[in-house]
Structures are given as C-alpha cells and as structure tokens.
N, C-alpha and C. Protein backbone atom coordinates (compact mmCIF):
# COMPACT_ATOMS: atom_id res chain seq x y z
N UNK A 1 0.83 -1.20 0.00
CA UNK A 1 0.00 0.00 0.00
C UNK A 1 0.87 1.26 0.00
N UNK A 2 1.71 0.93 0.78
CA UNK A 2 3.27 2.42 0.69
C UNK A 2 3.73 2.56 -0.11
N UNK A 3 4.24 1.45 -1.08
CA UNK A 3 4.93 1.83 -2.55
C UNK A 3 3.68 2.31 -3.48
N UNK A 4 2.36 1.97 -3.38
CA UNK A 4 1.18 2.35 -4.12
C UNK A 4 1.53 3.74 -4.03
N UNK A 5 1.25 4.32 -2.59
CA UNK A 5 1.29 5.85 -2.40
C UNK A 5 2.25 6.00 -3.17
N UNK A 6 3.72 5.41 -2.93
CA UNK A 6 4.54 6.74 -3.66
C UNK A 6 4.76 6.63 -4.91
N UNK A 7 4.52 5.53 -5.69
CA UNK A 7 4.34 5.55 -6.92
C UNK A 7 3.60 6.67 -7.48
N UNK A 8 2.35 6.80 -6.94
CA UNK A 8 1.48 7.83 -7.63
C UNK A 8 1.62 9.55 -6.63
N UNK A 9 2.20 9.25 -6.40
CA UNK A 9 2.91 10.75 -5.76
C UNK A 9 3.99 10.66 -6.69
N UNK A 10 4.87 10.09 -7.22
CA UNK A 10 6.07 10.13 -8.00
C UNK A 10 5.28 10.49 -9.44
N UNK A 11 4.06 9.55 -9.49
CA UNK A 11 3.60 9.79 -10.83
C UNK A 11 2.84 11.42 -11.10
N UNK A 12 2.26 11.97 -10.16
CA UNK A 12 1.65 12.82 -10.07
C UNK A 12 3.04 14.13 -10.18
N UNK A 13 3.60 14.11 -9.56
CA UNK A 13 5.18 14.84 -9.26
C UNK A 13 5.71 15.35 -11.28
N UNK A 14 5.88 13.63 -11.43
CA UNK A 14 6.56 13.89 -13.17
C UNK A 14 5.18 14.75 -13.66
N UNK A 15 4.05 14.37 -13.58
CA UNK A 15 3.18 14.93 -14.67
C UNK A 15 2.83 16.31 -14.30
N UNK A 16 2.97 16.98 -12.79
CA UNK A 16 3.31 17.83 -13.03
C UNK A 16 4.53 19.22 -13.67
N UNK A 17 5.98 18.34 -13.51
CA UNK A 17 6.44 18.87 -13.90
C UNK A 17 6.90 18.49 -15.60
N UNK A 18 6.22 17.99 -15.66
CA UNK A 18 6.16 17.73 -17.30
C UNK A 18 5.00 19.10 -18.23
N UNK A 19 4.04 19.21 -17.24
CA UNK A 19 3.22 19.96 -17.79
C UNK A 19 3.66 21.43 -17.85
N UNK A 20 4.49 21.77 -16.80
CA UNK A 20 4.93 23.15 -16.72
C UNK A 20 6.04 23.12 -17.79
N UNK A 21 6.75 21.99 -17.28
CA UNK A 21 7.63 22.67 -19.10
C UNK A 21 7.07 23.05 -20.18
N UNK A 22 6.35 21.79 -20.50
CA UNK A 22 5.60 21.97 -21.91
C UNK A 22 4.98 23.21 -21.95
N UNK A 23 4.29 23.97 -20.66
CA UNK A 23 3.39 25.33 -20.86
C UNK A 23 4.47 26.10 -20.63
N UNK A 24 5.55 26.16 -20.17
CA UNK A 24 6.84 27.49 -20.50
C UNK A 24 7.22 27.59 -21.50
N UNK A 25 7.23 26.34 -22.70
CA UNK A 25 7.67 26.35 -23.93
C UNK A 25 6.58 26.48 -24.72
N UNK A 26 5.56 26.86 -24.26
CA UNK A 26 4.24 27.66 -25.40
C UNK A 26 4.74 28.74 -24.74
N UNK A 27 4.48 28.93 -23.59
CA UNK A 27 4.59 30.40 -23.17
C UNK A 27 5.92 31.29 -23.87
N UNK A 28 7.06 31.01 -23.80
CA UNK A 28 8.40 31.16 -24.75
C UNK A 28 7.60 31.40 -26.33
N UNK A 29 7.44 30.18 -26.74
CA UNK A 29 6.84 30.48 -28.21
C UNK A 29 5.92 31.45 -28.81
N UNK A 30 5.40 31.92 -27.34
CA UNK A 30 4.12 33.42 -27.88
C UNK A 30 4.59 34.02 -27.51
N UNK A 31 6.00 34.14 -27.04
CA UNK A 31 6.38 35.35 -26.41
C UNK A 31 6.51 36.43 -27.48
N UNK A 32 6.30 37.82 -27.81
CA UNK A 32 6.86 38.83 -28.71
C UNK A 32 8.32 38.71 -29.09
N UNK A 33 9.27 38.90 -29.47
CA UNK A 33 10.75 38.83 -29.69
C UNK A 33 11.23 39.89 -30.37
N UNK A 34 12.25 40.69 -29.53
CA UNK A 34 12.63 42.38 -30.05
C UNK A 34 14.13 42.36 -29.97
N UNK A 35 14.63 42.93 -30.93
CA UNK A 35 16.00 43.24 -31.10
C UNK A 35 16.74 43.77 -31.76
N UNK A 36 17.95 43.72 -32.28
CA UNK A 36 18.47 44.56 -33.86
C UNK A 36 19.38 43.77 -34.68
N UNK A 37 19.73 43.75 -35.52
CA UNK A 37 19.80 43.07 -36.89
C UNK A 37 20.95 43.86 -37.62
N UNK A 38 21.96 43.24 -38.27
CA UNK A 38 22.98 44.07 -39.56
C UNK A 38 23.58 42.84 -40.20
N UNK A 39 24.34 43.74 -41.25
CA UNK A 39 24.69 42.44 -41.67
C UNK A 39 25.42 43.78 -43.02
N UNK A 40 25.31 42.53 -44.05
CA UNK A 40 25.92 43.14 -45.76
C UNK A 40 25.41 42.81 -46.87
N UNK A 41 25.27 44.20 -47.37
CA UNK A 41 24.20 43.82 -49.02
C UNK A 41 24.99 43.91 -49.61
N UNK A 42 24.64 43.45 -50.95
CA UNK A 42 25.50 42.68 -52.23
C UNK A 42 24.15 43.63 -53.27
N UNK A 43 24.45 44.59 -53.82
CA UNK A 43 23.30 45.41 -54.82
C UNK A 43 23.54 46.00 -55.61
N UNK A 44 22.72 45.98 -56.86
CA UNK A 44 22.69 46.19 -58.45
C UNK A 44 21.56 46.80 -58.74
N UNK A 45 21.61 47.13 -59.74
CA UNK A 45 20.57 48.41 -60.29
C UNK A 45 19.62 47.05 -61.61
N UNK A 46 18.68 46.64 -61.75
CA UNK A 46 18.22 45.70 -63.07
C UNK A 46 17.36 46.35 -63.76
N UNK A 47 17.16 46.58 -64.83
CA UNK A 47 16.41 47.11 -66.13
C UNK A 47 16.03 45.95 -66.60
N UNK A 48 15.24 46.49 -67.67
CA UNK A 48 14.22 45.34 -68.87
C UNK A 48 15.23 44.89 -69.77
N UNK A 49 16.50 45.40 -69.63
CA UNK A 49 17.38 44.61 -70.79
C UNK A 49 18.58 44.25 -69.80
N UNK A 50 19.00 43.16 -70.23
CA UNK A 50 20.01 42.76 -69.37
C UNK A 50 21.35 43.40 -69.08
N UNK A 51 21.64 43.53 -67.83
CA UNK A 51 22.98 44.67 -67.53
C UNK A 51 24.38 43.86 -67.48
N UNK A 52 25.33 44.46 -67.57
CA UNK A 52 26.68 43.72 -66.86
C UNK A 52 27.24 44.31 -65.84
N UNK A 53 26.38 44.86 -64.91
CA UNK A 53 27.15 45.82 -63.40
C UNK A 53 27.73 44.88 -62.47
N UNK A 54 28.40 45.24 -61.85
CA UNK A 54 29.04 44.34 -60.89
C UNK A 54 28.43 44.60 -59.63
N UNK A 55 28.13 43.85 -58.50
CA UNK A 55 27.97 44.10 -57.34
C UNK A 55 28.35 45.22 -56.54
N UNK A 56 27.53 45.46 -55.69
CA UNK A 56 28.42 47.00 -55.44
C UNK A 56 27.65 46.39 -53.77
N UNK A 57 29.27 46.46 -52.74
CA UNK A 57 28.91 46.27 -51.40
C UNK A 57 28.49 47.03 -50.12
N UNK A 58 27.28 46.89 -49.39
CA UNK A 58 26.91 47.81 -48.41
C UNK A 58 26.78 46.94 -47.46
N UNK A 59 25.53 47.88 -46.70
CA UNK A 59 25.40 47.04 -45.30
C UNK A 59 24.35 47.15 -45.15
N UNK A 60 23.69 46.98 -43.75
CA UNK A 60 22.11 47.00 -42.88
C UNK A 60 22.41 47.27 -41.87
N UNK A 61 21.56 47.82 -41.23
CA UNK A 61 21.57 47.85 -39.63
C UNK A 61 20.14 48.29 -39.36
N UNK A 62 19.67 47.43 -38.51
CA UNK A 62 18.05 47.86 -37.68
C UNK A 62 17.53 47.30 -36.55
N UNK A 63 16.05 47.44 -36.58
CA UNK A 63 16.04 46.89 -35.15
C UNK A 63 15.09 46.25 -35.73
N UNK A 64 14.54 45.01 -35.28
CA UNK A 64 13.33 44.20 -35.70
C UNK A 64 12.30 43.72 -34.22
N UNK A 65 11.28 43.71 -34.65
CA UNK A 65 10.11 42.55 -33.53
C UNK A 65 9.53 41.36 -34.45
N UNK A 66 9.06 40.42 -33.90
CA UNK A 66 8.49 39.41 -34.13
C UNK A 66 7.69 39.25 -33.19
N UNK A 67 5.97 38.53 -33.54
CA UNK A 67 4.73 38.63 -33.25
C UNK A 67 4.39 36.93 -33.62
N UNK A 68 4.49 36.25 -32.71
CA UNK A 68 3.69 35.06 -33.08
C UNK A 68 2.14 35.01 -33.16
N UNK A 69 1.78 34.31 -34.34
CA UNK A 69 0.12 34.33 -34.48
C UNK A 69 0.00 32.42 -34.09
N UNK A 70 1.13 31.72 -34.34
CA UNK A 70 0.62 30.61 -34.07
C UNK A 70 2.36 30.06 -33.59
N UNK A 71 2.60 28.82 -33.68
CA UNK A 71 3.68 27.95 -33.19
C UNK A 71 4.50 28.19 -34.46
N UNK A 72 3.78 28.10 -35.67
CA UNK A 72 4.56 28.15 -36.83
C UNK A 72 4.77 29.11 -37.71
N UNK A 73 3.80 29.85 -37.70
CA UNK A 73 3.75 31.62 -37.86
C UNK A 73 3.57 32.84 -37.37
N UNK A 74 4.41 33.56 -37.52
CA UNK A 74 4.80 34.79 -36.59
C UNK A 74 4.93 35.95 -38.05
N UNK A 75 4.11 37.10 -37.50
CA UNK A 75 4.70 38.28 -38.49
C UNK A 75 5.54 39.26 -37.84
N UNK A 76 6.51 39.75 -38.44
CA UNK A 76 8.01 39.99 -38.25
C UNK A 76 8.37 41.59 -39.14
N UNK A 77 8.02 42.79 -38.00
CA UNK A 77 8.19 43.83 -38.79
C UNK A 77 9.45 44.50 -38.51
N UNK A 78 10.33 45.34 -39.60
CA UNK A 78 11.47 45.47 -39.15
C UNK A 78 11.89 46.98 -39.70
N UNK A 79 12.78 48.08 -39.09
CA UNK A 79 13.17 49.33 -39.55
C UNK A 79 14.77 49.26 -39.96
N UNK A 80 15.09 49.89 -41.12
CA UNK A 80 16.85 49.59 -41.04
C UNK A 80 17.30 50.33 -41.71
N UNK A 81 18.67 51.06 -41.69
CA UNK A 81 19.62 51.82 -42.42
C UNK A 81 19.63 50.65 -43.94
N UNK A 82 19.82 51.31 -44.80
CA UNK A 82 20.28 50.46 -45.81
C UNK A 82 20.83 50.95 -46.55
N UNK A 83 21.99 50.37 -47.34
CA UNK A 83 22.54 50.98 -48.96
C UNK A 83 22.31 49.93 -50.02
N UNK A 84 21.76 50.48 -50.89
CA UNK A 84 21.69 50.38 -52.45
C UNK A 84 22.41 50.78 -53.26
N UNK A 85 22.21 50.43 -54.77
CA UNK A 85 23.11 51.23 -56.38
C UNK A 85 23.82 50.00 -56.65
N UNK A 86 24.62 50.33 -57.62
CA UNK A 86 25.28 49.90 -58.09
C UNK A 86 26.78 49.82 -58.61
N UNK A 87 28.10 49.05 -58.69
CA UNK A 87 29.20 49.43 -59.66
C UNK A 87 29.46 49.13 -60.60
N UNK A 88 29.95 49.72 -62.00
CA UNK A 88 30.44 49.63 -63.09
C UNK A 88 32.19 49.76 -63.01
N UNK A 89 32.62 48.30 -63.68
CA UNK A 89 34.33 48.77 -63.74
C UNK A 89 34.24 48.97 -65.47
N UNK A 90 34.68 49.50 -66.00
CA UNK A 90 35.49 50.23 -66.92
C UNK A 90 36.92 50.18 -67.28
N UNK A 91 37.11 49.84 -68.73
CA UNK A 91 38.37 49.64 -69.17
C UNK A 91 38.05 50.13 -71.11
N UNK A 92 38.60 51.86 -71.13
CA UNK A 92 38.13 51.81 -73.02
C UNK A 92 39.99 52.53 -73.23
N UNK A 93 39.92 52.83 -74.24
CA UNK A 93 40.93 53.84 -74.81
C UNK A 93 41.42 55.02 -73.80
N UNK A 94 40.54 55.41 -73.33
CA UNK A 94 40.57 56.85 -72.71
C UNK A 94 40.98 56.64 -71.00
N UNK A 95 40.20 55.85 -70.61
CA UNK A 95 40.72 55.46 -68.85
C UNK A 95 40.09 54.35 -68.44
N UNK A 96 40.34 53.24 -67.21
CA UNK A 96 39.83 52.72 -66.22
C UNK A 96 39.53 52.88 -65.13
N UNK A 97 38.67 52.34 -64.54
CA UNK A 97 38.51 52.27 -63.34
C UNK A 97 36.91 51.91 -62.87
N UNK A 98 36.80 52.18 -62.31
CA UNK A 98 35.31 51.72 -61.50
C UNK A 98 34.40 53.18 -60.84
N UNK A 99 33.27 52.75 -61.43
CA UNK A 99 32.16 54.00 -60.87
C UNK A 99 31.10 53.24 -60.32
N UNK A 100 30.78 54.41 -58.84
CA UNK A 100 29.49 53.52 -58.02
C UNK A 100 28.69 54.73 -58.11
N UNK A 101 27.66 53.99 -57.82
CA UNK A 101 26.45 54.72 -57.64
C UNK A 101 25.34 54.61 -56.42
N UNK A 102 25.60 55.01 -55.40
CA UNK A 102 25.08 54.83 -53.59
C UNK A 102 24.24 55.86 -53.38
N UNK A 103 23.20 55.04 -53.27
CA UNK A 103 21.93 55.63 -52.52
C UNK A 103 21.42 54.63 -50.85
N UNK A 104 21.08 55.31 -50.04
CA UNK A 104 21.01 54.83 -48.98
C UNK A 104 19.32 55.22 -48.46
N UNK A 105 18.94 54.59 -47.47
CA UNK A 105 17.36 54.63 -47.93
C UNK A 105 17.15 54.42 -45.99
N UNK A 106 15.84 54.43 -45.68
CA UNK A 106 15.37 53.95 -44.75
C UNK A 106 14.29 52.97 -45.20
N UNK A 107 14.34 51.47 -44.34
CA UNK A 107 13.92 50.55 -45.01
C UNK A 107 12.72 50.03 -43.97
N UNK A 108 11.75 49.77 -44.42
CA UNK A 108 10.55 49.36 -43.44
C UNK A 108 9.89 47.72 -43.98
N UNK A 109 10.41 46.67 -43.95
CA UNK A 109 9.93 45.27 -44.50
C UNK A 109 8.59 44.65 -43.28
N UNK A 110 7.73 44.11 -43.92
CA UNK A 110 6.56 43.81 -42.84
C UNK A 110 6.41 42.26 -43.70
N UNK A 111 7.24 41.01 -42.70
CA UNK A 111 7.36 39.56 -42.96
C UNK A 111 6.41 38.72 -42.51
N UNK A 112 6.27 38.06 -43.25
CA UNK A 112 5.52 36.66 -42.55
C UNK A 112 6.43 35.60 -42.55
N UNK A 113 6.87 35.30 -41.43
CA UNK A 113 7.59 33.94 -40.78
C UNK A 113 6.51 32.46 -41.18
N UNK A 114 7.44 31.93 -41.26
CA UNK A 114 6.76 30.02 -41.42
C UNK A 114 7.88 29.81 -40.97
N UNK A 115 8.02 28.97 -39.37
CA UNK A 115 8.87 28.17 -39.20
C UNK A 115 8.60 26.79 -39.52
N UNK A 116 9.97 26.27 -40.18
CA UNK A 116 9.37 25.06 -40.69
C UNK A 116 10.00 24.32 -40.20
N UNK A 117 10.98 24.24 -38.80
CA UNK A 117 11.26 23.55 -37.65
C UNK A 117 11.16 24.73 -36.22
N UNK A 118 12.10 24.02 -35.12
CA UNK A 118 11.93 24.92 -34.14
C UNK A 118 13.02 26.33 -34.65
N UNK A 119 14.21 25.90 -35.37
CA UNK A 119 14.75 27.09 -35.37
C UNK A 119 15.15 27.51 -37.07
N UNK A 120 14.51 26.78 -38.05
CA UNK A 120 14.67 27.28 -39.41
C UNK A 120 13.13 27.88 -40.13
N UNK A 121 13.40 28.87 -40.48
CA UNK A 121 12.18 29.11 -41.08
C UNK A 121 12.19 29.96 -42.47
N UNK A 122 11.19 30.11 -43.21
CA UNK A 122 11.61 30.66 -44.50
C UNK A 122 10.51 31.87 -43.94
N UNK A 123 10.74 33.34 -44.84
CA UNK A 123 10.09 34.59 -44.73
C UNK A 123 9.71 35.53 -45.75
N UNK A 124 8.43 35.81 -45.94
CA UNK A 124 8.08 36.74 -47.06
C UNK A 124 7.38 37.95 -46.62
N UNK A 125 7.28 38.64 -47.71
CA UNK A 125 6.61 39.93 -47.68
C UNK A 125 6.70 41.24 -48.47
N UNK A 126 6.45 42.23 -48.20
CA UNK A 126 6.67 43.34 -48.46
C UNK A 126 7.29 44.38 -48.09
N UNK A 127 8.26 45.34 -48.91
CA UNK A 127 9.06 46.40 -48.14
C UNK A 127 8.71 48.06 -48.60
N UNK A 128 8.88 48.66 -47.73
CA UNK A 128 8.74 50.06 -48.70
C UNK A 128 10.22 50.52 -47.66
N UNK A 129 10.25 52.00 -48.71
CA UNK A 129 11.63 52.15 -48.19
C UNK A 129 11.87 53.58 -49.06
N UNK A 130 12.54 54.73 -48.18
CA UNK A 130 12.69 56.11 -48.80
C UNK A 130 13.76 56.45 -48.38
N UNK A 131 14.08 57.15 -49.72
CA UNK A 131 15.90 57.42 -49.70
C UNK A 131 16.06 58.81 -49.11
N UNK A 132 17.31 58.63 -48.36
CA UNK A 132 17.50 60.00 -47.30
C UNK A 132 18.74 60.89 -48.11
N UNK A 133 19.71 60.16 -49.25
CA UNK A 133 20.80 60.67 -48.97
C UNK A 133 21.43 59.52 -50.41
N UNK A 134 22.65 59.85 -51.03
CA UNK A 134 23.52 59.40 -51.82
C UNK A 134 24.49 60.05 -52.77
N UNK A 135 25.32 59.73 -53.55
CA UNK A 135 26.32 60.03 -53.94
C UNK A 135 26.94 58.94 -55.11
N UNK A 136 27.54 59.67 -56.19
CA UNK A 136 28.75 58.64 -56.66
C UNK A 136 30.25 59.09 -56.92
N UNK A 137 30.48 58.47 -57.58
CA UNK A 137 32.13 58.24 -57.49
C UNK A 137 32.60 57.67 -58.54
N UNK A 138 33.90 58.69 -59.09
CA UNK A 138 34.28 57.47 -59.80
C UNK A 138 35.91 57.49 -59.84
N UNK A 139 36.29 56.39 -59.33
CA UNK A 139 37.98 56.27 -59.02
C UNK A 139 38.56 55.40 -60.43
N UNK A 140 39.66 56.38 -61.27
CA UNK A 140 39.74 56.30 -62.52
C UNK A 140 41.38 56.08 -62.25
N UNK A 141 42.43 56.25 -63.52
CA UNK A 141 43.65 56.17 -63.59
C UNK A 141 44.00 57.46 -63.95
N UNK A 142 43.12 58.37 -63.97
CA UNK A 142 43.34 59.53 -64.48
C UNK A 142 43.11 60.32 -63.12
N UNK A 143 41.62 60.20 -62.82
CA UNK A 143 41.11 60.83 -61.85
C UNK A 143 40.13 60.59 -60.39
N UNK A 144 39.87 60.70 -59.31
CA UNK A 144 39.09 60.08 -58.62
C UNK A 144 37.96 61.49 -58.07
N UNK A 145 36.65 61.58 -58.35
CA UNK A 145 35.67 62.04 -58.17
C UNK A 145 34.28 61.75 -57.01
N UNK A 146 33.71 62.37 -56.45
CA UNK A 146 33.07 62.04 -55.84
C UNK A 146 31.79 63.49 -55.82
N UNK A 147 30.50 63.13 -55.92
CA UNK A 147 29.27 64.28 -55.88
C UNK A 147 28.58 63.55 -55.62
N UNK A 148 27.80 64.51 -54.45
CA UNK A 148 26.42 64.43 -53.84
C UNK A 148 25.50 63.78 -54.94
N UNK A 149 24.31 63.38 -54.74
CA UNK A 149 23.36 63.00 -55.28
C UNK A 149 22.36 64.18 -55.35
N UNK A 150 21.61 64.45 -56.09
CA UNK A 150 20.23 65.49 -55.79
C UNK A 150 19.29 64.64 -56.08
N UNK A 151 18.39 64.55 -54.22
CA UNK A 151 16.98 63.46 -54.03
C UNK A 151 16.21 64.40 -54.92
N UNK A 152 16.26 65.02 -55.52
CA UNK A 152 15.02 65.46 -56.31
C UNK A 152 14.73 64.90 -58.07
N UNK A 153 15.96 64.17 -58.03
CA UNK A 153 16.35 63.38 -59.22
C UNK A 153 15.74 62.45 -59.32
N UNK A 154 15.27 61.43 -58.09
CA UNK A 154 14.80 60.26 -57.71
C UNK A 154 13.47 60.13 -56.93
N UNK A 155 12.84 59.15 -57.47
CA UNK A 155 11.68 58.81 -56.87
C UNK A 155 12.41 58.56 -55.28
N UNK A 156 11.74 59.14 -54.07
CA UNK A 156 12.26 58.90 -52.97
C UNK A 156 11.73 57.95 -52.53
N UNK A 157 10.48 56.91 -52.82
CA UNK A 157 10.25 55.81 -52.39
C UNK A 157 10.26 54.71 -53.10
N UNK A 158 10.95 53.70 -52.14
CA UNK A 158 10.79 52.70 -53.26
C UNK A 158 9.89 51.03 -52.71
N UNK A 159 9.84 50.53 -53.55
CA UNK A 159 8.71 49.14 -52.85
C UNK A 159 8.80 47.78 -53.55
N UNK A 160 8.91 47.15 -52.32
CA UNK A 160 9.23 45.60 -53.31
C UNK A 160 8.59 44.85 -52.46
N UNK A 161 9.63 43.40 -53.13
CA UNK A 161 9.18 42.04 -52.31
C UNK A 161 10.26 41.70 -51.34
N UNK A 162 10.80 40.59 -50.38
CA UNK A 162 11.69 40.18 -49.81
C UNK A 162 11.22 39.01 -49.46
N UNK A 163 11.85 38.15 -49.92
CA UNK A 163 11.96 37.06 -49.08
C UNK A 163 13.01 36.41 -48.54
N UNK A 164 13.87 35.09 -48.20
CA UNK A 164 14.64 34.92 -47.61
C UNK A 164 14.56 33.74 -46.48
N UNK A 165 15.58 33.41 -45.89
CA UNK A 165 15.73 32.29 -45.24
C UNK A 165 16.31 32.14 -44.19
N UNK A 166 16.16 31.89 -42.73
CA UNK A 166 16.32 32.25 -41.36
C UNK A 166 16.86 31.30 -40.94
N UNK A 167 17.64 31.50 -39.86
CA UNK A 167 17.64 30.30 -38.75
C UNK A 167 17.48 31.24 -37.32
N UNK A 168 17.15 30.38 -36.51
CA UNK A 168 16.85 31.22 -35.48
C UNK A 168 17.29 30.83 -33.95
N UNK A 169 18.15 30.85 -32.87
CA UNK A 169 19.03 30.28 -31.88
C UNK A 169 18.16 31.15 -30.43
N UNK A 170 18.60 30.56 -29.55
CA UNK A 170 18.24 31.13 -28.65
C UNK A 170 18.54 32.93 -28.47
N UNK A 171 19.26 33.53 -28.64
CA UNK A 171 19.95 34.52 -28.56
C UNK A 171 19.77 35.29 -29.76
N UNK A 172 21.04 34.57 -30.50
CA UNK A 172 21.31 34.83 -32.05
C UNK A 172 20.20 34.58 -32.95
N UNK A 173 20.46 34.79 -34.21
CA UNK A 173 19.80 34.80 -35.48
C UNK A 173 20.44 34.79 -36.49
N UNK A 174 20.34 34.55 -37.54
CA UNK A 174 20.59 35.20 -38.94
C UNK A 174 20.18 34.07 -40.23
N UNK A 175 20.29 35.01 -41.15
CA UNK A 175 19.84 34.43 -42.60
C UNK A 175 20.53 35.52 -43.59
N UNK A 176 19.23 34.60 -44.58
CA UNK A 176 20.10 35.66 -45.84
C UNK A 176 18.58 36.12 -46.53
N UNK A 177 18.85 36.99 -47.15
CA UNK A 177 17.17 38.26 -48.01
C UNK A 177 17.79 38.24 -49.22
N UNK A 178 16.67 38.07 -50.11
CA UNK A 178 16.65 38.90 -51.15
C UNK A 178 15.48 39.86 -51.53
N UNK A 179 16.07 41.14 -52.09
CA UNK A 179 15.05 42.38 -52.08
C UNK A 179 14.66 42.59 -53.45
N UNK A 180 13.81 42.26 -54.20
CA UNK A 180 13.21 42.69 -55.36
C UNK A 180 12.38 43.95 -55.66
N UNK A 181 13.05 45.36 -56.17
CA UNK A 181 12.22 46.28 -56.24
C UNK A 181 11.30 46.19 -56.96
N UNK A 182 10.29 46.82 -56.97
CA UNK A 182 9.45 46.98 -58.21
C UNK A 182 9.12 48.49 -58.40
N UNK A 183 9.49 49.40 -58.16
CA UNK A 183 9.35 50.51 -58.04
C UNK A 183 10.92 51.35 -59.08
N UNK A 184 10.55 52.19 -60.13
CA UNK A 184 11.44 52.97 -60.66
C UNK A 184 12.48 53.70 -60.27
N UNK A 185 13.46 53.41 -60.12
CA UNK A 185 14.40 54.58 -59.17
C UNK A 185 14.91 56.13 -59.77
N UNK A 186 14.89 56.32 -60.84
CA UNK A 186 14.68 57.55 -61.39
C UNK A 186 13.64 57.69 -61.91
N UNK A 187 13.41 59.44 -62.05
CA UNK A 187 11.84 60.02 -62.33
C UNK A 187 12.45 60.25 -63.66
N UNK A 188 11.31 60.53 -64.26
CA UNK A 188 11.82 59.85 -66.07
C UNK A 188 11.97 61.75 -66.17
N UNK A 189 12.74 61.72 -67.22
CA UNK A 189 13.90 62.36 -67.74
C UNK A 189 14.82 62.68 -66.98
N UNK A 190 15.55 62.30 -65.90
CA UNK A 190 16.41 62.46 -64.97
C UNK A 190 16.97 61.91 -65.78
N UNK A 191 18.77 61.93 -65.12
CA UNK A 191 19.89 61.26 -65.37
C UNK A 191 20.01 59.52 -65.40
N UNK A 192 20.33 58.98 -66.31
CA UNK A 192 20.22 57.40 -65.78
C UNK A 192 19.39 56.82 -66.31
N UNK A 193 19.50 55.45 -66.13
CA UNK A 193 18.39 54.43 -67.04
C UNK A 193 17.09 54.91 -66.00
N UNK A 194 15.90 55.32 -66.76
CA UNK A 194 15.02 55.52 -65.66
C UNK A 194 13.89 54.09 -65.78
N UNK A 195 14.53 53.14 -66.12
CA UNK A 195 13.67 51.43 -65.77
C UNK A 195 14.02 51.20 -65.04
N UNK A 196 15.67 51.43 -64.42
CA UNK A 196 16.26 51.15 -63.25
C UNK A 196 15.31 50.87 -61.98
N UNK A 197 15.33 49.46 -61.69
CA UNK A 197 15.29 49.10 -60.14
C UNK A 197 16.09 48.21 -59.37
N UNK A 198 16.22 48.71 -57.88
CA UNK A 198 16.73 48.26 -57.14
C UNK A 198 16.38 46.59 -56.83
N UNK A 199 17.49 45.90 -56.70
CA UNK A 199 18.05 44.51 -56.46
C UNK A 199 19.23 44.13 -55.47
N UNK A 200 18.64 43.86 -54.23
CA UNK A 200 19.65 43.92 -53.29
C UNK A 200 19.40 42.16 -52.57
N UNK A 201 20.37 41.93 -52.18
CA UNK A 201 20.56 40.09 -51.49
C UNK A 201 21.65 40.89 -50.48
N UNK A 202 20.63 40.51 -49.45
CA UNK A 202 21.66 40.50 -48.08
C UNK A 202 21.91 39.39 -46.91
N UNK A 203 22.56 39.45 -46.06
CA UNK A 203 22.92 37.97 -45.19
C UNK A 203 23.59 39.15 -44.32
N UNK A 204 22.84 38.42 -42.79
CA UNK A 204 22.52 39.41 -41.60
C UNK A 204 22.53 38.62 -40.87
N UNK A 205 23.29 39.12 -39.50
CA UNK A 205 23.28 38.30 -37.85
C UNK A 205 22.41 39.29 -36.93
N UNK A 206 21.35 38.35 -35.92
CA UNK A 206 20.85 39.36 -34.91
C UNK A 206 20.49 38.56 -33.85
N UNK A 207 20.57 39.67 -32.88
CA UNK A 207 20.54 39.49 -32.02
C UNK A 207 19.30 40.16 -30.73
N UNK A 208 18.91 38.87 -30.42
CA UNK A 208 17.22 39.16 -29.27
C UNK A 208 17.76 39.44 -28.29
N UNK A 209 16.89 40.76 -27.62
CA UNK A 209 17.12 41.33 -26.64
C UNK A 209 16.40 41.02 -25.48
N UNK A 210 15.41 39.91 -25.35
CA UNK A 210 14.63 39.89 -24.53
C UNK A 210 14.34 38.14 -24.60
C-alpha cells in the first residue's frame, strides 16, 4: 500500500512537472521577440534589358520585432539603415577604373515567418523604403571624383518584395534576403536608365534582446 502511495505521488510529481515545461515552452513560443539586426548587401541596379554591373557592397543595420500568431507563424516587422546602387568597372581607350552609384534609404519590410522547424524558417513579404541621402564616385587612372546626389532626381520611395531564409538560436539569429524592387528609381527624364530598379541580397546576424 506504501509503494502504491509513492508511486502515484512520483507519478503525479513527473506529470506535473512535465506539464509546466511543456506550458513554458508555449509560453516562450508566444512570447513577442525584439531586437536589432545588420549584416551586408551585395546590390545592383536591373532594367528590362540585361545589364553587366558588378555588385556594389553595403550594409544594414536595424532593429526588428516578431509577433507570433501561431507555433509556426509569426509576423516579423522590421526598420533599417540600408545601402543600395550599383558598380560599373570600366576599361576603353581613354581610362579605367570603377564607378558607383550609392543611394542609402530607410527601409521598413513587414514579414511573414513560417517556421518550418523549431529554429529554421523561410520569410516573405513586403518592403517600402525612402531614400534620405547618396552620392557617386568614380575612381579612374586619371582621376578620382566624388558628388552628392540630388533626391530630387529620384523617386524617394521605393517598394518591393523580400523574401529569404532564417535560422533562429536562442539569442542569435541570422539568414540571408533577397530584395526585389518593383518601383522605378529615377523620375523619367532624370539622369540614368530611368527602368532602373533596385536589387539587393543581403545575409545578416541578430541578435534578441529579450
């Protein structure tokens, strides 16, 4: 009759503390999740006819939240410094060298998460994003140049898709984006191909603050 008792005191014991884990790890899983995010873009300018620009390298930096709606989906809105444009290297008769073209933007992406384990998940959505500021350059064998941009040249907003691919750690984070504009980056008769849109792939580490 004594080992009866403590059997089911032992049994009662595990199933309670079986149950509290399991409800700390929902509770964890709905938790909100806030923090900031950077990393490095890899971005090109694409038109309706095919280009030969070379990559031209920037960065990110922001802060992001995440919103679980279920265990497996969470929407994931995020604010960030960003650079865009493009480089051209050059080699004719006259000189070489390489010309960029940097525009830098404030970036607002609003994701939908699918985790498709506990810590990998794939992410889509939509971004809008308005340029504060840019410049180009062009470092030659002759000469090296550099001028402001005038935002009045350029559509100051721009809007796409993003999607991309996560992993996600207790702490840490990161993945990699790609940004598909769909939005014109010059206002037509400005300077520049005005089909031009922005095409940026970035790969970013972050880190939860809470």
């Amino acid at each position: 009759m004594k080992k009866t008792k403590q059997l089911t005191l032992a049994t009662f014991l595990l199933t309670c503390f079986a149950f509290n884990t399991s409800n700390a790890q929902d509770i964890k899983s709905s938790t909100p999740a806030f923090g900031f995010k950077g990393g490095l873009n890899f971005s090109n300018l694409y038109t309706d006819n095919v280009d030969d620009n070379n990559l031209l390298t920037g960065f990110n930096a922001g802060l992001y939240a995440k919103f679980p709606i279920s265990n497996s989906v969470s929407i994931q809105p995020e604010i960030s410094y960003t650079t865009k444009g493009a480089e051209l290297t050059y080699n004719n008769a006259f000189a070489n060298g390489t010309a960029t073209f940097k525009t830098n933007y404030i970036e607002v992406p609003v994701l939908l998460v699918f985790n498709l384990t506990d810590a990998f998940n794939v992410h889509v959505g939509p971004y809008a994003a308005y340029m504060v500021s840019g410049k180009t350059t062009n470092d030659s064998n002759l000469f090296t140049s550099e001028t402001q941009l005038d935002t009045n040249d350029f559509k100051r907003f721009d809007a796409g898709l993003s999607g991309g691919l996560g992993i996600d750690l207790e702490v840490v984070n990161f993945g990699v984006r790609y940004n598909y504009g769909l939005t014109k980056v010059f206002k037509e008769g400005s300077f520049g191909d005005s089909d031009a849109k922005n095409s940026v792939f970035n790969v970013y580490v972050g880190l939860r603050l809470n």
